[in-house]
N, C-alpha and C. Protein backbone atom coordinates (compact mmCIF):
# COMPACT_ATOMS: atom_id res chain seq x y z
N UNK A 1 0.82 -1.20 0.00
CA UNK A 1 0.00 0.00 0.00
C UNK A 1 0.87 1.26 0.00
N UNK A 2 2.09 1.06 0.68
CA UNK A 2 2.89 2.28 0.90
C UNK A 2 3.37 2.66 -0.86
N UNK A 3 4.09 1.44 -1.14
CA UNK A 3 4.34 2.02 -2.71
C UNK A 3 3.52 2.69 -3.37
N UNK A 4 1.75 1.80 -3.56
CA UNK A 4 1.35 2.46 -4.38
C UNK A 4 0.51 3.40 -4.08
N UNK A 5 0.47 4.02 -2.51
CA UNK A 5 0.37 5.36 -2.30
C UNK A 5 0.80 6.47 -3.33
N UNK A 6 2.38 6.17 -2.63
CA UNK A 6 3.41 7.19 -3.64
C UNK A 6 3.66 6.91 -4.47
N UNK A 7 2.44 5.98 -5.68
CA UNK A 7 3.09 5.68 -7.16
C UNK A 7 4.59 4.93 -7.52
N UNK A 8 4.88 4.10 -6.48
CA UNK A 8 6.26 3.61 -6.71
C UNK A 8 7.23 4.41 -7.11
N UNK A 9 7.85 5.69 -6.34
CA UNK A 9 8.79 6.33 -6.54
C UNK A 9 10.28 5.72 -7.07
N UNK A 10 10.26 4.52 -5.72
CA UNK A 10 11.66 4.38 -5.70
C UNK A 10 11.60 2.50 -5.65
N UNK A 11 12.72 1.71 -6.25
CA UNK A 11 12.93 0.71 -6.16
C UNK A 11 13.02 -0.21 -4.58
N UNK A 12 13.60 0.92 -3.77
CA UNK A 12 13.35 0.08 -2.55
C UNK A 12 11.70 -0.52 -2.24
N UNK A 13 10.71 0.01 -2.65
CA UNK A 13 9.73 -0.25 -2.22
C UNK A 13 9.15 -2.22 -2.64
N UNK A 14 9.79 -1.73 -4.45
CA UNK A 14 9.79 -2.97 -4.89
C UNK A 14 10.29 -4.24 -4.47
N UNK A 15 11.69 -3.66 -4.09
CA UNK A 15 12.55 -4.11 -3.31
C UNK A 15 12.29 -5.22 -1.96
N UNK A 16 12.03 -4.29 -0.80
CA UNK A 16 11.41 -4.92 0.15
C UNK A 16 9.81 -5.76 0.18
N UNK A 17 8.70 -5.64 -1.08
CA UNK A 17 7.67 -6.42 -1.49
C UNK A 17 8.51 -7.94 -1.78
N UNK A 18 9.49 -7.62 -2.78
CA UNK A 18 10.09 -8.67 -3.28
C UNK A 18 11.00 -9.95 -2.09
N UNK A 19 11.38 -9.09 -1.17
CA UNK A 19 11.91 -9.46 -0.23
C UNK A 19 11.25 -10.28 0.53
N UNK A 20 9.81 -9.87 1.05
CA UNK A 20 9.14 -10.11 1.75
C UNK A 20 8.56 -11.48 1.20
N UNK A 21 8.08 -11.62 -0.27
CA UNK A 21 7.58 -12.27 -0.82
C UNK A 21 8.46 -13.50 -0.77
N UNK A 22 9.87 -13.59 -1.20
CA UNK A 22 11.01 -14.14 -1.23
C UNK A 22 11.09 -14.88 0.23
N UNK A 23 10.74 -14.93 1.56
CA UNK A 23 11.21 -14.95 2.36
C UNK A 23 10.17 -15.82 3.23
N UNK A 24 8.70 -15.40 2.32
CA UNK A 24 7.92 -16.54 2.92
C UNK A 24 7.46 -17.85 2.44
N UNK A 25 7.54 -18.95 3.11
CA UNK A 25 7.63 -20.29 2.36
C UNK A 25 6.21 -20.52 2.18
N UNK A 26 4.95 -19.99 2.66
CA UNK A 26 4.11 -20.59 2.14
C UNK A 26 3.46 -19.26 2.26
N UNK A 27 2.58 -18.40 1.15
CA UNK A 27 1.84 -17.44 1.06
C UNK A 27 0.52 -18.29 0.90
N UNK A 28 -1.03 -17.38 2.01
CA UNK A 28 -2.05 -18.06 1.17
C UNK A 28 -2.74 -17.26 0.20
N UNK A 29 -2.75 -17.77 -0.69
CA UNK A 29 -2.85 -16.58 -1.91
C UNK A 29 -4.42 -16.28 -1.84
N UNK A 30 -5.34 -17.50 -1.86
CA UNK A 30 -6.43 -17.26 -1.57
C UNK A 30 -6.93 -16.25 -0.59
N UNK A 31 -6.27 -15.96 0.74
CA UNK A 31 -6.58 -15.37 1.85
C UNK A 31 -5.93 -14.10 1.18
N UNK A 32 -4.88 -13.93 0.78
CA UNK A 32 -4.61 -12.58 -0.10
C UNK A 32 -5.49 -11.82 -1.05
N UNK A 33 -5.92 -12.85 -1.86
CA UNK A 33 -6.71 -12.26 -2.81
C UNK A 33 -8.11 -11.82 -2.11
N UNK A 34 -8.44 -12.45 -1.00
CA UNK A 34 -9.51 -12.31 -0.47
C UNK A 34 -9.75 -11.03 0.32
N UNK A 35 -8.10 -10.81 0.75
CA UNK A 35 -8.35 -9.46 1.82
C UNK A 35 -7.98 -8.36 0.72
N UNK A 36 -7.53 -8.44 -0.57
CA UNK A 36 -7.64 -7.55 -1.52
C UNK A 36 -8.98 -7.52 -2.01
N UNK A 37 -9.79 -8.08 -2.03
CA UNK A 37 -10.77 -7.61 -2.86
C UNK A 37 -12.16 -7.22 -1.46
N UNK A 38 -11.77 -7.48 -0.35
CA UNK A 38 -12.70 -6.74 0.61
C UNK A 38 -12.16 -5.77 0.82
N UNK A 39 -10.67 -4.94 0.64
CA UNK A 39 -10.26 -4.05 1.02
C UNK A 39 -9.97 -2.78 -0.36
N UNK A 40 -10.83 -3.88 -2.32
CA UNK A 40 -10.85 -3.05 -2.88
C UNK A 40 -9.39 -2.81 -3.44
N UNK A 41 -8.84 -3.60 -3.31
CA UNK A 41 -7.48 -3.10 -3.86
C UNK A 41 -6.57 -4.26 -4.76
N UNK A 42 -7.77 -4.63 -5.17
CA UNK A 42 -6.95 -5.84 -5.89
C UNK A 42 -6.07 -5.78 -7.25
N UNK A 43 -6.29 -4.34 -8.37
CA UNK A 43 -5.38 -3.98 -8.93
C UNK A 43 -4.61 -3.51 -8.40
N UNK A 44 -3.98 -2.67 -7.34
CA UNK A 44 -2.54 -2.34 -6.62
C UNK A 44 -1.98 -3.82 -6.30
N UNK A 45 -2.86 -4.58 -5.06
CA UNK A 45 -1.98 -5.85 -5.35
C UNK A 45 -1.26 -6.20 -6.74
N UNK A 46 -2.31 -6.26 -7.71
CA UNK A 46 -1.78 -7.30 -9.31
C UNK A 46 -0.20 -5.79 -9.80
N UNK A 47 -0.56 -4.89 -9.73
CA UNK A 47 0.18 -3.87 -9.84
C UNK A 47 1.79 -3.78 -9.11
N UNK A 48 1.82 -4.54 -8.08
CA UNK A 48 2.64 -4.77 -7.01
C UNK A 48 3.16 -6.44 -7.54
N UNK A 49 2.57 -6.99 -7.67
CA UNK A 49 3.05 -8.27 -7.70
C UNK A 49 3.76 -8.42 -9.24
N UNK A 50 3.41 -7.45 -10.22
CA UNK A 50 3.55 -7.18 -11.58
C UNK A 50 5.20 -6.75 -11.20
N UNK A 51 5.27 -5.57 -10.74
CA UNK A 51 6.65 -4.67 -10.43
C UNK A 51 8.01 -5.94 -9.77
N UNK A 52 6.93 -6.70 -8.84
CA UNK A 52 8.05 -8.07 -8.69
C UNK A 52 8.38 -8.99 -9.52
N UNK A 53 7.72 -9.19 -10.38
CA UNK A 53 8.22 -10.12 -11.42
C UNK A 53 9.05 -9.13 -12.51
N UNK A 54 8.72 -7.96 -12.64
CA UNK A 54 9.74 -7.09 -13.52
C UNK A 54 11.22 -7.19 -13.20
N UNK A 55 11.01 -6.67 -11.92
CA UNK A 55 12.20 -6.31 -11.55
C UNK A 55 13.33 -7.04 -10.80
N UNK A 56 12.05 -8.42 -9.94
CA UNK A 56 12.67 -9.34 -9.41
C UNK A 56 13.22 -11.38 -9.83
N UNK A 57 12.03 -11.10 -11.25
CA UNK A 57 11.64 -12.24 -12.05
C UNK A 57 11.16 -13.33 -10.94
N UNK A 58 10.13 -13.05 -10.29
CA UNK A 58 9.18 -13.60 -8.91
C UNK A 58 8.51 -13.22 -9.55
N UNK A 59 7.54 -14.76 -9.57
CA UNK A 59 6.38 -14.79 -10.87
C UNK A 59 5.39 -15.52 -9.49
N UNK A 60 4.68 -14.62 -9.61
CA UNK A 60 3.42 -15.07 -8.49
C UNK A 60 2.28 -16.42 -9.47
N UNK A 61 1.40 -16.74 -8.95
CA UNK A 61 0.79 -18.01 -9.24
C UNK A 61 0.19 -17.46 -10.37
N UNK A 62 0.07 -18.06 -11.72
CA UNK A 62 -0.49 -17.38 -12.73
C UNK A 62 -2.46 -17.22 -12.34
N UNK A 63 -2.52 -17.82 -11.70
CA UNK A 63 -4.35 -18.08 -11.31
C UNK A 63 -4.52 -16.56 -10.67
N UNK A 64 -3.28 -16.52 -9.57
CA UNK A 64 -3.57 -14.87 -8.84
C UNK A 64 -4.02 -13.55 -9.74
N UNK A 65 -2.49 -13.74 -10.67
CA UNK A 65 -2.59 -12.49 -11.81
C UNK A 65 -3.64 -12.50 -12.36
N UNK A 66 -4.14 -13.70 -12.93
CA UNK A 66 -5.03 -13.61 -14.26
C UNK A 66 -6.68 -13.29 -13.25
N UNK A 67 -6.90 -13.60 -12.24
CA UNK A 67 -8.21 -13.08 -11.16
C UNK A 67 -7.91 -11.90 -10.92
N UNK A 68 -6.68 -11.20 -10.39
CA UNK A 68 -6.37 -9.74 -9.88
C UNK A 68 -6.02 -8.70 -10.99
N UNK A 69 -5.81 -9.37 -12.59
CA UNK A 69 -5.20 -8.35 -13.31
C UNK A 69 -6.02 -9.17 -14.95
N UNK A 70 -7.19 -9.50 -14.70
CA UNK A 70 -7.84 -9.86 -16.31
C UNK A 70 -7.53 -9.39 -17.30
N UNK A 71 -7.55 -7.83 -17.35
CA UNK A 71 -7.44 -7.25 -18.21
C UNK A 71 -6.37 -6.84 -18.68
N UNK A 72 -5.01 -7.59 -18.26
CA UNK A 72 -3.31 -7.05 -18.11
C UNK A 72 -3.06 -5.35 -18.21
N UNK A 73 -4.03 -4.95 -17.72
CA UNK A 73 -4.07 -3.23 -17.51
C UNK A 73 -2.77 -2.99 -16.94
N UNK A 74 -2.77 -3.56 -15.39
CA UNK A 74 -1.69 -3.37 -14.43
C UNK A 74 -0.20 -3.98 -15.00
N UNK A 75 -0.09 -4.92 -15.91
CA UNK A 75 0.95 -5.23 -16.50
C UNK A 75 1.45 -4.53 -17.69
N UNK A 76 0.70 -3.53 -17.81
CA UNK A 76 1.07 -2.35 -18.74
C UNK A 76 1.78 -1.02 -18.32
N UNK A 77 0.85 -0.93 -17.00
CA UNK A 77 1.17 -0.02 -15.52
C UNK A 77 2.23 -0.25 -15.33
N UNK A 78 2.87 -1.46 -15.23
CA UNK A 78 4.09 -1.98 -13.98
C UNK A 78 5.11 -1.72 -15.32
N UNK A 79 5.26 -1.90 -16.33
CA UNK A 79 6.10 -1.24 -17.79
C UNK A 79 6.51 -0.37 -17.71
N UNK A 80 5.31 0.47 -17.99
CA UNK A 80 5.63 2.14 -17.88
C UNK A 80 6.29 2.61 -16.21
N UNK A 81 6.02 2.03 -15.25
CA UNK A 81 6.98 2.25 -14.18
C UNK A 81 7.81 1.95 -13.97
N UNK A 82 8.76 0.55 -14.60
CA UNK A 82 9.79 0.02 -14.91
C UNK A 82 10.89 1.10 -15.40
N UNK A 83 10.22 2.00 -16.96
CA UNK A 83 10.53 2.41 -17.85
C UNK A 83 10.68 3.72 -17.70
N UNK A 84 10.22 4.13 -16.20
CA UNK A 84 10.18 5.64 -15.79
C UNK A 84 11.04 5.27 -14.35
N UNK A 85 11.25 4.81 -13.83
CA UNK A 85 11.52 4.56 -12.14
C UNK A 85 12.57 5.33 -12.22
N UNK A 86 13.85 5.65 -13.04
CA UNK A 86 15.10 6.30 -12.68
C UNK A 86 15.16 7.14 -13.05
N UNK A 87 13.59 7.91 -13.31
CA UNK A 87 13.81 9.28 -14.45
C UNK A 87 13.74 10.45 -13.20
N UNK A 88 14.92 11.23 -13.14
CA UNK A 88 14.45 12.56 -12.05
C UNK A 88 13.11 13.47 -12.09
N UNK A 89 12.09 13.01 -10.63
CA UNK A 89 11.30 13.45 -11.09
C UNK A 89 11.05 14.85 -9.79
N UNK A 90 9.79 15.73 -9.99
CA UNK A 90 9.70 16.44 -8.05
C UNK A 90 10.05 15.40 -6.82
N UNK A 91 9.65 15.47 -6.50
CA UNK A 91 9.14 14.98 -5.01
C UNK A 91 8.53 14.26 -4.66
N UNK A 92 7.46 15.11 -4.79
CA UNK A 92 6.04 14.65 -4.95
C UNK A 92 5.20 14.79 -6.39
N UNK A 93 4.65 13.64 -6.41
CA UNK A 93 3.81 13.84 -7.95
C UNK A 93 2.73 15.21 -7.73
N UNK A 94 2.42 15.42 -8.76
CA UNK A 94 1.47 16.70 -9.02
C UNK A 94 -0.27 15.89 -8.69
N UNK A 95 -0.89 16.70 -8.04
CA UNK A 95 -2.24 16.08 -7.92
C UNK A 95 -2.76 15.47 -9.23
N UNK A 96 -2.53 16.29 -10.48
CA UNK A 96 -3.22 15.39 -11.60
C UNK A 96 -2.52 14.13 -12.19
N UNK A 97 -1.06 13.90 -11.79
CA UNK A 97 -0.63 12.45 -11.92
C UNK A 97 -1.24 11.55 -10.80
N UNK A 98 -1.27 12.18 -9.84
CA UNK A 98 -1.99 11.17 -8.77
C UNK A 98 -3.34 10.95 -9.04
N UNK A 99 -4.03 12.01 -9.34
CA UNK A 99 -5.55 11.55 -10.15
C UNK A 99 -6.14 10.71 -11.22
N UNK A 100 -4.61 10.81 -11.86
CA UNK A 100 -4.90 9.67 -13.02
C UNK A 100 -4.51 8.07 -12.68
N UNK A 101 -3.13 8.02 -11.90
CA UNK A 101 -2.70 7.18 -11.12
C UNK A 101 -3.91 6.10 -10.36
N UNK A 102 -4.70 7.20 -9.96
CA UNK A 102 -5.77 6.60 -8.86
C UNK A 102 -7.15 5.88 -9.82
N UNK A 103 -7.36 6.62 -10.88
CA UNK A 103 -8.42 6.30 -12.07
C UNK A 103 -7.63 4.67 -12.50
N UNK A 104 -6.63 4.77 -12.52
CA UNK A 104 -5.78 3.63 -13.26
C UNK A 104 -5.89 2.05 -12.66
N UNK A 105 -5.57 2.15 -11.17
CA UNK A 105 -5.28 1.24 -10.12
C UNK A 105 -6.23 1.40 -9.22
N UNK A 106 -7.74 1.76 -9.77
CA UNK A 106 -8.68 1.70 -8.49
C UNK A 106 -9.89 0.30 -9.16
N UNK A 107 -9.67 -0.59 -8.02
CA UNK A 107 -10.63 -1.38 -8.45
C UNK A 107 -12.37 -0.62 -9.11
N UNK A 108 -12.69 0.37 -8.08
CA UNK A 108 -14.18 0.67 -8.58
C UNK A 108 -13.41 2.27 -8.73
N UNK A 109 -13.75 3.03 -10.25
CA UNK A 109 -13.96 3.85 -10.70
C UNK A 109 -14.43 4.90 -9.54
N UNK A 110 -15.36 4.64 -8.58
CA UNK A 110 -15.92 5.36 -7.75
C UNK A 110 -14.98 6.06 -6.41
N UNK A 111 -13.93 4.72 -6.94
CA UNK A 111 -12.71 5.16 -5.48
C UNK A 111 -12.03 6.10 -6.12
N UNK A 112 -12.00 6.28 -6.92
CA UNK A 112 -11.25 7.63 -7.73
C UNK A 112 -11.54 8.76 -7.49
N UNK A 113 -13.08 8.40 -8.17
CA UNK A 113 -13.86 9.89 -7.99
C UNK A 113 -13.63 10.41 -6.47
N UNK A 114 -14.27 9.76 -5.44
CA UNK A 114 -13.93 9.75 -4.25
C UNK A 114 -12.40 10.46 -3.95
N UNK A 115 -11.42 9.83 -3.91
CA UNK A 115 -10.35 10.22 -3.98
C UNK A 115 -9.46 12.22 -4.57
N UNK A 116 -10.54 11.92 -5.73
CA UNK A 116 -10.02 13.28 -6.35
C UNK A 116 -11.22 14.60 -5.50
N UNK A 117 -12.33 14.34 -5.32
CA UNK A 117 -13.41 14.68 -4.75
C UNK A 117 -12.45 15.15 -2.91
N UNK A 118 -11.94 14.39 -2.35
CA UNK A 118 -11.41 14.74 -1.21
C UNK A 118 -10.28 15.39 -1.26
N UNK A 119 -9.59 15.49 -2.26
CA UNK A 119 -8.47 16.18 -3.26
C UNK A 119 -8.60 17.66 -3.06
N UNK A 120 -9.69 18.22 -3.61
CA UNK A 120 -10.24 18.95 -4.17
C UNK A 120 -10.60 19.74 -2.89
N UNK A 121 -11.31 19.25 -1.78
CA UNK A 121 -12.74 19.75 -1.11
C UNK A 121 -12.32 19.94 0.66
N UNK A 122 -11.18 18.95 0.59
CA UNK A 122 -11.21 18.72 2.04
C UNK A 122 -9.95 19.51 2.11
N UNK A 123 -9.76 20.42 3.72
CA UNK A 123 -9.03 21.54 3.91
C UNK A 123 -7.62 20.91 4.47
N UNK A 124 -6.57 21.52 4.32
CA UNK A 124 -5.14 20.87 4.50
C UNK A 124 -4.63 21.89 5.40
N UNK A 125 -3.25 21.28 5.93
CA UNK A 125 -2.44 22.45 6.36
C UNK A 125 -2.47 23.59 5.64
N UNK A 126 -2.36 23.89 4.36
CA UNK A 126 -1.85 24.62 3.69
C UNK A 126 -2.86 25.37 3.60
N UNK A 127 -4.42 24.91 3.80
CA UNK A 127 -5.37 26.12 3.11
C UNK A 127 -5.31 26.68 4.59
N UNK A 128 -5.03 25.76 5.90
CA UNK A 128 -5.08 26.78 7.48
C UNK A 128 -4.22 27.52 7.53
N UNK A 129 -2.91 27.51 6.58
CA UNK A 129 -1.96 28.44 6.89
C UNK A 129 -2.23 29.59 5.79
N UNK A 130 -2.57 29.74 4.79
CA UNK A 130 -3.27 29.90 3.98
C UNK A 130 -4.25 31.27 4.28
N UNK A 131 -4.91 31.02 5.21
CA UNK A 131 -6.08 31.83 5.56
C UNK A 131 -6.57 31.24 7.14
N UNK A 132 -6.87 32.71 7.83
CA UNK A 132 -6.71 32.35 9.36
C UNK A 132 -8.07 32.76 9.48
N UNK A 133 -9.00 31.93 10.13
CA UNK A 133 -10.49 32.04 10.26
C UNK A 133 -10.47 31.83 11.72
N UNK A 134 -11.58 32.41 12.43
CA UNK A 134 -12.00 31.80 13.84
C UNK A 134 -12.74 30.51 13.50
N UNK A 135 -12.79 29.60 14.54
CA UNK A 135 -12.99 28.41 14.45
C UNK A 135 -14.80 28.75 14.42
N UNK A 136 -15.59 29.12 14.55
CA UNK A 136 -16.73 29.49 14.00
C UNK A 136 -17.02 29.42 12.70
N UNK A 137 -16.16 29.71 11.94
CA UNK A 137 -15.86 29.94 10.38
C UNK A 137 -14.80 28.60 9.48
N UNK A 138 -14.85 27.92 10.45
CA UNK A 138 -13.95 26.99 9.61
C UNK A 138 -14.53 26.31 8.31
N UNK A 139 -16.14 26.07 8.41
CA UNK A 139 -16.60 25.44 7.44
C UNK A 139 -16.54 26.41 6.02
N UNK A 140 -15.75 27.55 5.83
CA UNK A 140 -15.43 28.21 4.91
C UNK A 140 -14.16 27.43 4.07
N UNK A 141 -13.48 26.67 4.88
CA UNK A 141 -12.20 25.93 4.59
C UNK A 141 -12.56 25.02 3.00
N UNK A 142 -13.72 24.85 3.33
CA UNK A 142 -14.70 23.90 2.08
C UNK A 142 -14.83 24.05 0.92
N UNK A 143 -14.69 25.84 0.95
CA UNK A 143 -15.23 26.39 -0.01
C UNK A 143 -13.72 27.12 -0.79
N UNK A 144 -12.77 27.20 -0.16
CA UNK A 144 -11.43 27.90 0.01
C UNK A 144 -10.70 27.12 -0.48
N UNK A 145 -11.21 26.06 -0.13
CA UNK A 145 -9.54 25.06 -0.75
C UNK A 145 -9.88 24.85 -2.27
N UNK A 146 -11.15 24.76 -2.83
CA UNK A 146 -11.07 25.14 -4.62
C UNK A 146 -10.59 25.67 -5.30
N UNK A 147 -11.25 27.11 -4.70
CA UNK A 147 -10.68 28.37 -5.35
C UNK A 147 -8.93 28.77 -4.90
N UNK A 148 -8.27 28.37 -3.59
CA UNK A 148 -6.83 28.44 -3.71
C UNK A 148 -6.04 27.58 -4.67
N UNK A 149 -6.84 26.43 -4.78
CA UNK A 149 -5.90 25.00 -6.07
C UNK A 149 -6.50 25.57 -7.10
N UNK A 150 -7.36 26.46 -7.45
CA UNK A 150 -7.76 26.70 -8.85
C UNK A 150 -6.67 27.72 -9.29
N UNK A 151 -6.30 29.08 -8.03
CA UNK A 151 -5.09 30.26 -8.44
C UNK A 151 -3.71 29.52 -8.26
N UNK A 152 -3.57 28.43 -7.64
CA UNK A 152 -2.57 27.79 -7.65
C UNK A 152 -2.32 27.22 -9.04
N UNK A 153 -2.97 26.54 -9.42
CA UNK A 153 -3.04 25.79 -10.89
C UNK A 153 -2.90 26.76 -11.85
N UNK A 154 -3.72 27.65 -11.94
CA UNK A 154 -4.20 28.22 -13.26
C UNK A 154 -2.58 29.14 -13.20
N UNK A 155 -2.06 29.62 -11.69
CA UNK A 155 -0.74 30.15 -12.09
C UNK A 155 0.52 29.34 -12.74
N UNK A 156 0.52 27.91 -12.38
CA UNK A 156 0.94 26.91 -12.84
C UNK A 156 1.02 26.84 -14.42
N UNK A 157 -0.18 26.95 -14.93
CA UNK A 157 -0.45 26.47 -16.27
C UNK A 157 0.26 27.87 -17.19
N UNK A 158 0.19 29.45 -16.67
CA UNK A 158 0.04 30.43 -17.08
C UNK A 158 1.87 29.97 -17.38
N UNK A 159 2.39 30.04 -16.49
CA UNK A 159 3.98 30.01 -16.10
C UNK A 159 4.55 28.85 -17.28
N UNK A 160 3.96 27.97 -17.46
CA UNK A 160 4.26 26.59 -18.50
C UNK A 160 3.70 26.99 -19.73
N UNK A 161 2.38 28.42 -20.14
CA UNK A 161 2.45 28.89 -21.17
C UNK A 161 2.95 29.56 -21.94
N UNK A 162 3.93 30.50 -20.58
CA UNK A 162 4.87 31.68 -20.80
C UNK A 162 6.02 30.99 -21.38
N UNK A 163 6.34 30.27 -20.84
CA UNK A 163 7.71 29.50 -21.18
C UNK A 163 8.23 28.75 -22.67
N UNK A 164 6.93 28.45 -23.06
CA UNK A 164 6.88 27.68 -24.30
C UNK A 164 7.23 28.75 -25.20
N UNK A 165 8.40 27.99 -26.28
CA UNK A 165 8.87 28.47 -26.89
C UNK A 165 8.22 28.79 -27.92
N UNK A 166 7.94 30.19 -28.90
CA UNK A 166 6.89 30.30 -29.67
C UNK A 166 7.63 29.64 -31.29
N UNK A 167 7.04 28.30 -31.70
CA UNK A 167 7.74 28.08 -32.92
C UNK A 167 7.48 28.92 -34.28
């Protein structure tokens, strides 16, 4: 879960999955697949278990993949992260890589929406430091954190328009 929080930044993550996997003599895959799909996360599993066979050639039970990853979506996913993992990137991904990230590797479509929806709506450090309300007024935070990621963004986009070179 930690990796594909942070989109698999870094190889250690793979790393220690692989490790872990490596180290236990009997996995029950059934009971795996089972607490992935009550917990909704059964493409990050196939996504995760994909990145170990890339990188570690630990080939999980073909029955797992082909139930957790039908559609070899996530084995397309785990490519393109293969194929990006050493590229210098921020820090932190930008909310709209993580939005798409989350559309990609969410079992129900709805965990996305969800996801980008709390993105969007719900107030952070940054909108409290941001703007200082009496706690009477906090439910303004709701309405604040849009419109600050909208002047945040739109200055974003302005700055990446300026820059482009006019051919």
């Amino acid at each position: 879960m930690h990796g594909a929080k942070h989109l698999w930044p870094e190889l250690e993550c793979i790393a220690s999955l692989a490790e872990l996997l490596r180290s236990k003599k009997h996995i029950n895959w059934a009971i795996l697949r089972e607490r992935a799909a009550t917990s909704r996360t059964k493409r990050m599993l196939a996504l995760a278990l994909q990145l170990v066979h890339l990188f570690y050639e630990q080939q999980s039970p073909v029955e797992v993949i082909t139930e957790l990853d039908p559609d070899g979506r996530m084995k397309t996913l785990a490519r393109e992260i293969r194929d990006n993992i050493f590229t210098p990137r921020p820090v932190r991904p930008d909310s709209t890589e993580s939005n798409l990230y989350n559309f990609k590797t969410s079992d129900y479509k709805i965990d996305a929406l969800n996801s980008l929806l709390r993105a969007t709506f719900l107030p952070t450090l940054s909108d409290w430091e941001a703007l200082s309300l009496p706690s009477s007024l906090h439910a303004l935070y709701f309405g604040f954190r849009p419109l600050r990621l909208s002047k945040t963004y739109s200055a974003q986009l302005w700055r990446k328009i300026r820059q482009k070179p006019i051919a």
